[in-house]
PDB file of N, CA and C in Angstrom:
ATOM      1  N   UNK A   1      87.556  77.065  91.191  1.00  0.00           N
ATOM      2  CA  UNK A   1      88.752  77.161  90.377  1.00  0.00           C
ATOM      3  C   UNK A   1      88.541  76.365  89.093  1.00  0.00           C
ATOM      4  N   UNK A   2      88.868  76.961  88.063  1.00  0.00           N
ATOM      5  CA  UNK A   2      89.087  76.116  86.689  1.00  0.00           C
ATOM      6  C   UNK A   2      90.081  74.863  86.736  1.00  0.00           C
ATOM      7  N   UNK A   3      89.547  73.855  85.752  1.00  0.00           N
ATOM      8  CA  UNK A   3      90.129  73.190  85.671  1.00  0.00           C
ATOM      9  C   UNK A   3      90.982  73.121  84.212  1.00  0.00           C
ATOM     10  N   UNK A   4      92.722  72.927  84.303  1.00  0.00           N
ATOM     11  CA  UNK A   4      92.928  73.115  83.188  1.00  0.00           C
ATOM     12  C   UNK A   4      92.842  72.172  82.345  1.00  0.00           C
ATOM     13  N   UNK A   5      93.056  72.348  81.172  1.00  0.00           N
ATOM     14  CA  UNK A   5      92.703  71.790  79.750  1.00  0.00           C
ATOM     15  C   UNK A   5      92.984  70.285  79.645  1.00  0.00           C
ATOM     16  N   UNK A   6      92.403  69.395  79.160  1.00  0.00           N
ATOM     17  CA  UNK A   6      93.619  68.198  79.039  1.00  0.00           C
ATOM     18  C   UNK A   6      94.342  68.356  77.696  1.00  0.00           C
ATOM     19  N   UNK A   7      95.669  67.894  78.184  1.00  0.00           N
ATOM     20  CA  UNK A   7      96.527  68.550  77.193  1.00  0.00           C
ATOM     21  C   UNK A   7      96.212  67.444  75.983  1.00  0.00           C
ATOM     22  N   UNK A   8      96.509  68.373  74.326  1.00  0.00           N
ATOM     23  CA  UNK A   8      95.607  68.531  73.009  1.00  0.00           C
ATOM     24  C   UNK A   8      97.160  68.388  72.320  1.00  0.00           C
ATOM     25  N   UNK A   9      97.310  67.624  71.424  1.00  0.00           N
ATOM     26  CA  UNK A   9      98.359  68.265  70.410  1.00  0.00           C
ATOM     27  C   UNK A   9      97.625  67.627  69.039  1.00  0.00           C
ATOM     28  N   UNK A  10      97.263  68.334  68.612  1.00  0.00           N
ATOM     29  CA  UNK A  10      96.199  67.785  67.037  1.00  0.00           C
ATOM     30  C   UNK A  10      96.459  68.744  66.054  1.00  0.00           C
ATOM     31  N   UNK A  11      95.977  68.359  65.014  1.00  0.00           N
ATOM     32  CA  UNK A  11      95.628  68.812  63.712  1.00  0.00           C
ATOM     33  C   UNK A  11      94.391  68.822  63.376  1.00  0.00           C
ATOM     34  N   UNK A  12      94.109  70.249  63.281  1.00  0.00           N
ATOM     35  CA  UNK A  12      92.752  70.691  63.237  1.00  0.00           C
ATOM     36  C   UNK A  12      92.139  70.929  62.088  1.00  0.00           C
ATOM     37  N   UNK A  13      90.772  71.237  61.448  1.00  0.00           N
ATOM     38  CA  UNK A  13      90.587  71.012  59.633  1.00  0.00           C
ATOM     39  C   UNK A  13      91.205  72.839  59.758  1.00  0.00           C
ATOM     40  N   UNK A  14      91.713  72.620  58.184  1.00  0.00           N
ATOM     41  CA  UNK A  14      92.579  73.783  57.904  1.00  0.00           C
ATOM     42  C   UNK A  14      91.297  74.731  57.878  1.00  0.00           C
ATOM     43  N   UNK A  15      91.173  75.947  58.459  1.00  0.00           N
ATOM     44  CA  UNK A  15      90.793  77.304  58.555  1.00  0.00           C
ATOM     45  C   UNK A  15      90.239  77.652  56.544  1.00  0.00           C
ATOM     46  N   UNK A  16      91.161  77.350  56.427  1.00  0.00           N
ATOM     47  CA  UNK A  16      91.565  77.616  54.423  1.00  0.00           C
ATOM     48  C   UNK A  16      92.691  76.985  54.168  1.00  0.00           C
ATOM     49  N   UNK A  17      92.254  76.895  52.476  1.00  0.00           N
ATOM     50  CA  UNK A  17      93.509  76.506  51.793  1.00  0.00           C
ATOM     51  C   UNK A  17      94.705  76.553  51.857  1.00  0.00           C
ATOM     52  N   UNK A  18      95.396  75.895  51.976  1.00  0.00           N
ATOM     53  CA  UNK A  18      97.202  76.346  51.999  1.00  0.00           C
ATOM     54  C   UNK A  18      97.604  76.755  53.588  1.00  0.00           C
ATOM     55  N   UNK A  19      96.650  76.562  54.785  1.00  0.00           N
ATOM     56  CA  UNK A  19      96.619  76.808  55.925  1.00  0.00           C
ATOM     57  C   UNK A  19      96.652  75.059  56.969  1.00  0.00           C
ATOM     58  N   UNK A  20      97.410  74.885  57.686  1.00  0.00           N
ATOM     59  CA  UNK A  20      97.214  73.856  58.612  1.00  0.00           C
ATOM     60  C   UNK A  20      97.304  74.371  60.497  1.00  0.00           C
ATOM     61  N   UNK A  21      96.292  74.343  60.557  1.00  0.00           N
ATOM     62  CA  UNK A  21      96.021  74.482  61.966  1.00  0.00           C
ATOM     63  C   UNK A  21      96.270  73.394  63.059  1.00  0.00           C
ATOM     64  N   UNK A  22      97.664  73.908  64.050  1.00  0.00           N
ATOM     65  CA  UNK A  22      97.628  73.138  65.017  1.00  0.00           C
ATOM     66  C   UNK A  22      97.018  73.235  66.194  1.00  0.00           C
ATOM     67  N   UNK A  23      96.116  72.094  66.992  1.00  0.00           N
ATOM     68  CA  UNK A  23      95.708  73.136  68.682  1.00  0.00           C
ATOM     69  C   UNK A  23      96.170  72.157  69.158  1.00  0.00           C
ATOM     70  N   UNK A  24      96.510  73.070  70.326  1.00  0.00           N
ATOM     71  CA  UNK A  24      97.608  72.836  71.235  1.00  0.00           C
ATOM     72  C   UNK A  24      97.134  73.108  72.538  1.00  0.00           C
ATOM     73  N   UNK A  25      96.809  72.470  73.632  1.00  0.00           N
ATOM     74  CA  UNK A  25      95.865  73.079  74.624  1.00  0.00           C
ATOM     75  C   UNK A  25      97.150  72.079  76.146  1.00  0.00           C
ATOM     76  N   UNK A  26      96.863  72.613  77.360  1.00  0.00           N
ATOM     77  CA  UNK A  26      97.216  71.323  78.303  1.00  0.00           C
ATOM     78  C   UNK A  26      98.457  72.198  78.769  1.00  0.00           C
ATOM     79  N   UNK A  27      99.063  71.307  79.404  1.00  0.00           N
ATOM     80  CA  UNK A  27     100.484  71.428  79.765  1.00  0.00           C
ATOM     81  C   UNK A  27     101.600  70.618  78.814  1.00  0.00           C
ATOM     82  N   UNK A  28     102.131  71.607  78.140  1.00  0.00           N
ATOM     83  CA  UNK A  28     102.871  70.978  76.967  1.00  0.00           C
ATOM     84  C   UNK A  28     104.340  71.065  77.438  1.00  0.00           C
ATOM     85  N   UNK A  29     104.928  69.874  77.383  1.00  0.00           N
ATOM     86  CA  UNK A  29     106.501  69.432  78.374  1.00  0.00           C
ATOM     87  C   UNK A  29     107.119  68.582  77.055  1.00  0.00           C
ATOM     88  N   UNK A  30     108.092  68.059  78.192  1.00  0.00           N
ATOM     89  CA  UNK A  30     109.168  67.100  77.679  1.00  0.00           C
ATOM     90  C   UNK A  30     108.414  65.630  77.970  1.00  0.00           C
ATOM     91  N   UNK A  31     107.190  65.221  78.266  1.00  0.00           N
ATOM     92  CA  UNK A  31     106.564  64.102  77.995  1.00  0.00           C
ATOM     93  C   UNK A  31     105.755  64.103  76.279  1.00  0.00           C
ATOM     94  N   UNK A  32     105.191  65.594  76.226  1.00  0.00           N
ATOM     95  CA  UNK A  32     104.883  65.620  75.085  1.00  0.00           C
ATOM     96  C   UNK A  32     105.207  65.794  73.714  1.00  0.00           C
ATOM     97  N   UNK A  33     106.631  66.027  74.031  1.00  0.00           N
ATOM     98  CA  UNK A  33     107.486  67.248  72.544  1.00  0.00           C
ATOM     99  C   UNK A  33     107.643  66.125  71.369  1.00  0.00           C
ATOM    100  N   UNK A  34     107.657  64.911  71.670  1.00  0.00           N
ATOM    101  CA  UNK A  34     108.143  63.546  70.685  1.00  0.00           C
ATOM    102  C   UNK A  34     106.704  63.981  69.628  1.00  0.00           C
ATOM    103  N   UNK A  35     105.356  63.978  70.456  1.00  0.00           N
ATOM    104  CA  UNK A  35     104.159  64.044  69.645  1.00  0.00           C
ATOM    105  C   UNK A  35     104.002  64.950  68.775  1.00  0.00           C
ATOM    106  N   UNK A  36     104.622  66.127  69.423  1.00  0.00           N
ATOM    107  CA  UNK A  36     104.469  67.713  68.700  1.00  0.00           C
ATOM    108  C   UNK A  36     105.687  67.475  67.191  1.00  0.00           C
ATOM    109  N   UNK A  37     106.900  66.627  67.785  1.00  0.00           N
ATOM    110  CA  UNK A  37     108.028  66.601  66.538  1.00  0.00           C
ATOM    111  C   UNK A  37     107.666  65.938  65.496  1.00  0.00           C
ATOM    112  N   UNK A  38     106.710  64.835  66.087  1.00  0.00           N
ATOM    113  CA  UNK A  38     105.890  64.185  64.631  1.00  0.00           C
ATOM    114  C   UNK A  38     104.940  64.750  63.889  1.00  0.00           C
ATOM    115  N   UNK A  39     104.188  65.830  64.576  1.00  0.00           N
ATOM    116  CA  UNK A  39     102.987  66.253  63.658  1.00  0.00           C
ATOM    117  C   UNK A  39     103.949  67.246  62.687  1.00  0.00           C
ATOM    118  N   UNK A  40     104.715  68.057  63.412  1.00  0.00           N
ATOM    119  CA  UNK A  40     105.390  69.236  62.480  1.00  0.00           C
ATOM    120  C   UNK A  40     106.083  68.880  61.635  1.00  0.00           C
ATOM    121  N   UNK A  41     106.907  67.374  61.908  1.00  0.00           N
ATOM    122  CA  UNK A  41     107.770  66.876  60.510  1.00  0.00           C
ATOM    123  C   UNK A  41     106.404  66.279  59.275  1.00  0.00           C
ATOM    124  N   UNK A  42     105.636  65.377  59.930  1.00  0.00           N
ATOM    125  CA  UNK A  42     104.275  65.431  58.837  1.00  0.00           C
ATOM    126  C   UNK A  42     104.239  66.762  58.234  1.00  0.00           C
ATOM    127  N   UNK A  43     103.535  67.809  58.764  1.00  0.00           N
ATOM    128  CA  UNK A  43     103.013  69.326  58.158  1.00  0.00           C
ATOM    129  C   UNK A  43     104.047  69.548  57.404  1.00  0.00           C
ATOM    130  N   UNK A  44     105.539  69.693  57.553  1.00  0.00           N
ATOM    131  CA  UNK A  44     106.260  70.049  56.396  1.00  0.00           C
ATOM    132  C   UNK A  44     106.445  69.429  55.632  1.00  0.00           C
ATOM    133  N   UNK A  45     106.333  68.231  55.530  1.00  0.00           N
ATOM    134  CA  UNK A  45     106.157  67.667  54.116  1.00  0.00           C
ATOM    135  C   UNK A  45     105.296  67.808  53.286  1.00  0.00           C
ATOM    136  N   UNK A  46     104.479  68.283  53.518  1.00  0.00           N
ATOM    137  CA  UNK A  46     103.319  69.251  52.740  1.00  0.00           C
ATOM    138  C   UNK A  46     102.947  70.512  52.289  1.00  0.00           C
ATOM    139  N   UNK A  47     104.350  70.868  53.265  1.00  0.00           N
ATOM    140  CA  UNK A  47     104.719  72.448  52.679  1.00  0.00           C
ATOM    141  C   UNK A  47     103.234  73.494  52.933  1.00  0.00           C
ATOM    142  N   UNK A  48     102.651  73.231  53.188  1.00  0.00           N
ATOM    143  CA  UNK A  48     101.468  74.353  53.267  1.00  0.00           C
ATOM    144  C   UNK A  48     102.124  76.198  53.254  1.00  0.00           C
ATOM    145  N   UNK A  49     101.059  76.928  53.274  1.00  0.00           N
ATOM    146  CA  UNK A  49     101.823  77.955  52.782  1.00  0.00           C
ATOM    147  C   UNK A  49     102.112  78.441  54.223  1.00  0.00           C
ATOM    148  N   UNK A  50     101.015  78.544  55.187  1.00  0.00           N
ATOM    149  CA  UNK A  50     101.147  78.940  56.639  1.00  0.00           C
ATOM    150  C   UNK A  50     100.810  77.458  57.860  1.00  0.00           C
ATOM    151  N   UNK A  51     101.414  78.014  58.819  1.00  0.00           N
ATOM    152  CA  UNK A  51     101.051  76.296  60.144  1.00  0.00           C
ATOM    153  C   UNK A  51     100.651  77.888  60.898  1.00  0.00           C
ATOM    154  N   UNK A  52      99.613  77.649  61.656  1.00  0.00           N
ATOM    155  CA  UNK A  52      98.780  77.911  62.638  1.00  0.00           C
ATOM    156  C   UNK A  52      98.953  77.670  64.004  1.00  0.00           C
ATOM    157  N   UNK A  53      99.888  77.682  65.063  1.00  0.00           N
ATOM    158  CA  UNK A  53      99.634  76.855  66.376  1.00  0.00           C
ATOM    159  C   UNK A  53      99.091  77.814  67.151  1.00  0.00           C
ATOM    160  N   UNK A  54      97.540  76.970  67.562  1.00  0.00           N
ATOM    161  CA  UNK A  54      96.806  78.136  68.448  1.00  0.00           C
ATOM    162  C   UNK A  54      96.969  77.810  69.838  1.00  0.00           C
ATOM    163  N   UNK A  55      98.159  78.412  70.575  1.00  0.00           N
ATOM    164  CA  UNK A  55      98.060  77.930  72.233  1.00  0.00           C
ATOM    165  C   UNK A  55      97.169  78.858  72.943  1.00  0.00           C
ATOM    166  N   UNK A  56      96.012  78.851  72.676  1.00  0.00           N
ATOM    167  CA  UNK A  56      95.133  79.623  73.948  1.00  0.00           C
ATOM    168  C   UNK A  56      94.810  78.940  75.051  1.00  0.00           C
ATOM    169  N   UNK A  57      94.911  77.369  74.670  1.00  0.00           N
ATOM    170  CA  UNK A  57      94.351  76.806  75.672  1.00  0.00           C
ATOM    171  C   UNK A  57      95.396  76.453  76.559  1.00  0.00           C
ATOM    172  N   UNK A  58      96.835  76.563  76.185  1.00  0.00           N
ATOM    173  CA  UNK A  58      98.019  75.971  76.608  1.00  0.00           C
ATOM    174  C   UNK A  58      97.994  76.523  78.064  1.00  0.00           C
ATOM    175  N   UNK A  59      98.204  76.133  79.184  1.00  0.00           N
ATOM    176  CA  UNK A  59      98.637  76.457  80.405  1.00  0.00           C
ATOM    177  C   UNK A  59     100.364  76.458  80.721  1.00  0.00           C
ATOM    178  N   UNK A  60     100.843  75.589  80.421  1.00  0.00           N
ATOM    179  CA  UNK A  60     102.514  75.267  80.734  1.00  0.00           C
ATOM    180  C   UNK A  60     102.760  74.857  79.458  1.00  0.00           C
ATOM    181  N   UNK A  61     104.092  75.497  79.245  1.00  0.00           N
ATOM    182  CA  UNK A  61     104.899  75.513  77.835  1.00  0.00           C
ATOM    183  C   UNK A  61     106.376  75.651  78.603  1.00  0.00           C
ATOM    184  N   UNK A  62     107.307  74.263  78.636  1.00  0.00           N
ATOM    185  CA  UNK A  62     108.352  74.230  79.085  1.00  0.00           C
ATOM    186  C   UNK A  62     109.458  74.695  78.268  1.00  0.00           C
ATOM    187  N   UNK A  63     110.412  74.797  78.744  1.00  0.00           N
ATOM    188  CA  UNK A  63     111.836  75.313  77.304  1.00  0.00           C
ATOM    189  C   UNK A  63     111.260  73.736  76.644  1.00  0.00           C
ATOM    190  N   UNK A  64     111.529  73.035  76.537  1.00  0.00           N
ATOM    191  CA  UNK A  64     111.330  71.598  75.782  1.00  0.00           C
ATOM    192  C   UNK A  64     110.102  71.767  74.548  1.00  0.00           C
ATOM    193  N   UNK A  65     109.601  72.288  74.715  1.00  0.00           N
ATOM    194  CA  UNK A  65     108.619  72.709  73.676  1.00  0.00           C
ATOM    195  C   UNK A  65     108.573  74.328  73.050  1.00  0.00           C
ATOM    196  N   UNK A  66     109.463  74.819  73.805  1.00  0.00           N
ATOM    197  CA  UNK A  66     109.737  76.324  73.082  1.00  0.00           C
ATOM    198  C   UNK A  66     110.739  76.243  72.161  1.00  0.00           C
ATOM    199  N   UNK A  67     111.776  75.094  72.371  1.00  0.00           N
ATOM    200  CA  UNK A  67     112.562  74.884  71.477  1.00  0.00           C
ATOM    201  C   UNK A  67     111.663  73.978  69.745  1.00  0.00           C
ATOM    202  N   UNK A  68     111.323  73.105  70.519  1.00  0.00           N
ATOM    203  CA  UNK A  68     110.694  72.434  69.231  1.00  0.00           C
ATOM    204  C   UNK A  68     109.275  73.829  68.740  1.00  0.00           C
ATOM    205  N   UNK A  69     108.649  74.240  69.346  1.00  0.00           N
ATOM    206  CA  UNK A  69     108.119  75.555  68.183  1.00  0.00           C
ATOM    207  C   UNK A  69     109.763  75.974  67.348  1.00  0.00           C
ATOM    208  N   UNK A  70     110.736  76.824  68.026  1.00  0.00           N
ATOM    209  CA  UNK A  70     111.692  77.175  67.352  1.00  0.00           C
ATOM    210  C   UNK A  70     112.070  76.393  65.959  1.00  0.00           C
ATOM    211  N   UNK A  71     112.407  75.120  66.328  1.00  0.00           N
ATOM    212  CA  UNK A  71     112.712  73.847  65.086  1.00  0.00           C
ATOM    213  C   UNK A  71     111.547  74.436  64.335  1.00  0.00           C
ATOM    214  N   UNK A  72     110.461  73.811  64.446  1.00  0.00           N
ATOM    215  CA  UNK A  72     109.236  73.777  63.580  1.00  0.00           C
ATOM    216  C   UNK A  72     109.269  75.162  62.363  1.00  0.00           C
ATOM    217  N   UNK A  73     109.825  76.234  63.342  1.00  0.00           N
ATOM    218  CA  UNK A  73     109.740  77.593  62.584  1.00  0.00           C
ATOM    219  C   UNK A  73     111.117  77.393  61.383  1.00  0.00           C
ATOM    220  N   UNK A  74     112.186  77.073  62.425  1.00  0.00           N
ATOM    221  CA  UNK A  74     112.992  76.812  60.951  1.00  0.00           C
ATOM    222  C   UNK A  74     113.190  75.524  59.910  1.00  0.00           C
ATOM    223  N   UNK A  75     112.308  74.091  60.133  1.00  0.00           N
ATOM    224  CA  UNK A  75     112.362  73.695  59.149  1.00  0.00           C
ATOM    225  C   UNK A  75     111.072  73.936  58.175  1.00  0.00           C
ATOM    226  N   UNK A  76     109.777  74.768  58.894  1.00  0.00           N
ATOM    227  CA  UNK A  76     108.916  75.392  58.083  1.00  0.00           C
ATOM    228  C   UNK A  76     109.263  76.085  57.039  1.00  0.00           C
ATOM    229  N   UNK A  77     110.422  77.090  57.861  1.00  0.00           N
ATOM    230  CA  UNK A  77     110.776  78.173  56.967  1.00  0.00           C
ATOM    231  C   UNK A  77     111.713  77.663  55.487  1.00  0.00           C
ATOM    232  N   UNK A  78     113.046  76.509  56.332  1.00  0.00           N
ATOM    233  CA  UNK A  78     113.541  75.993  54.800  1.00  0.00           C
ATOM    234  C   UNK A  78     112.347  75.730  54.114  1.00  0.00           C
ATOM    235  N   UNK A  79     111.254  75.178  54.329  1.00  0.00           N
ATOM    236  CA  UNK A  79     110.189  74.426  53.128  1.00  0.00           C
ATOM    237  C   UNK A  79     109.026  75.488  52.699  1.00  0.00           C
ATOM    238  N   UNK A  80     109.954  77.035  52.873  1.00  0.00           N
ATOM    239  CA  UNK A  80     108.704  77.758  52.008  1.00  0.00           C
ATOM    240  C   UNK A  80     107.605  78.350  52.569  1.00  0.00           C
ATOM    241  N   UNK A  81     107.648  77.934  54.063  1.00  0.00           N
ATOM    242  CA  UNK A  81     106.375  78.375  54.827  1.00  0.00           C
ATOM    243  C   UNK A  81     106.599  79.437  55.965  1.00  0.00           C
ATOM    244  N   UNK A  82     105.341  79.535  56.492  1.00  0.00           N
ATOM    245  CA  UNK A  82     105.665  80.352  57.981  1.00  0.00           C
ATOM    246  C   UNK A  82     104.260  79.909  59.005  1.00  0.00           C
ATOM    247  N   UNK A  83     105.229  79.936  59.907  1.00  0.00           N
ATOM    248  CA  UNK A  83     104.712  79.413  61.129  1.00  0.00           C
ATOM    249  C   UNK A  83     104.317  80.889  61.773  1.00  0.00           C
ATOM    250  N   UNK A  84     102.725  80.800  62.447  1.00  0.00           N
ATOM    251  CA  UNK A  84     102.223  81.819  63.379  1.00  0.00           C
ATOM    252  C   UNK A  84     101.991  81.334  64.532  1.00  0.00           C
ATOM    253  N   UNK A  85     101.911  81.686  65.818  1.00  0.00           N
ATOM    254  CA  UNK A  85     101.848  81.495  67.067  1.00  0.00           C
ATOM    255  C   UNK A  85     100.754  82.424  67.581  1.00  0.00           C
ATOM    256  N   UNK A  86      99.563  81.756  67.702  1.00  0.00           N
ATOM    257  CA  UNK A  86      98.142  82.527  67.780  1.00  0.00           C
ATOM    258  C   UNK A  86      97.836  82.125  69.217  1.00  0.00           C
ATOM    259  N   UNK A  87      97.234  83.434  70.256  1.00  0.00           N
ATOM    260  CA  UNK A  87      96.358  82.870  71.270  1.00  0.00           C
ATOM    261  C   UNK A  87      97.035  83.813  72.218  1.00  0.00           C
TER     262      UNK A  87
END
């Protein structure tokens, strides 16, 4: 049996310009969402043109973190950007 991921919440080097890539790997909960609310309030203050979150590696994604993607998408979106959900 595989073993799953240890859970990842980073900022990865941008793909390209005007791009910020998040990976996101593990079991992502309500122990982790504080970490995830800090990187995404960082990223929008920088406005980039697109945020990247690649959950391929993600195993568990609780409502607690489906909501904060949600946030992320709309204070991305007030600041001009758009958020993709890759994986």
């Amino acid at each position: 049996m595989a073993q799953a991921p240890q859970t990842r919440i980073d900022r990865a080097a941008p793909p390209r310009s005007g791009t910020v890539l998040l990976d996101l790997a593990g079991e992502l909960d309500l122990a982790v969402s504080g970490r995830f609310h800090a990187l995404v309030d960082e990223v929008v203050s920088e406005a980039p043109e697109m945020v990247v979150a690649d959950v391929t590696e993600v195993g568990f994604m609780d409502s607690t973190m489906l909501r904060e993607l949600l946030r992320a998408h709309s204070a991305l979106a007030e600041a001009g950007s758009r958020l993709v959900v890759a994986g």
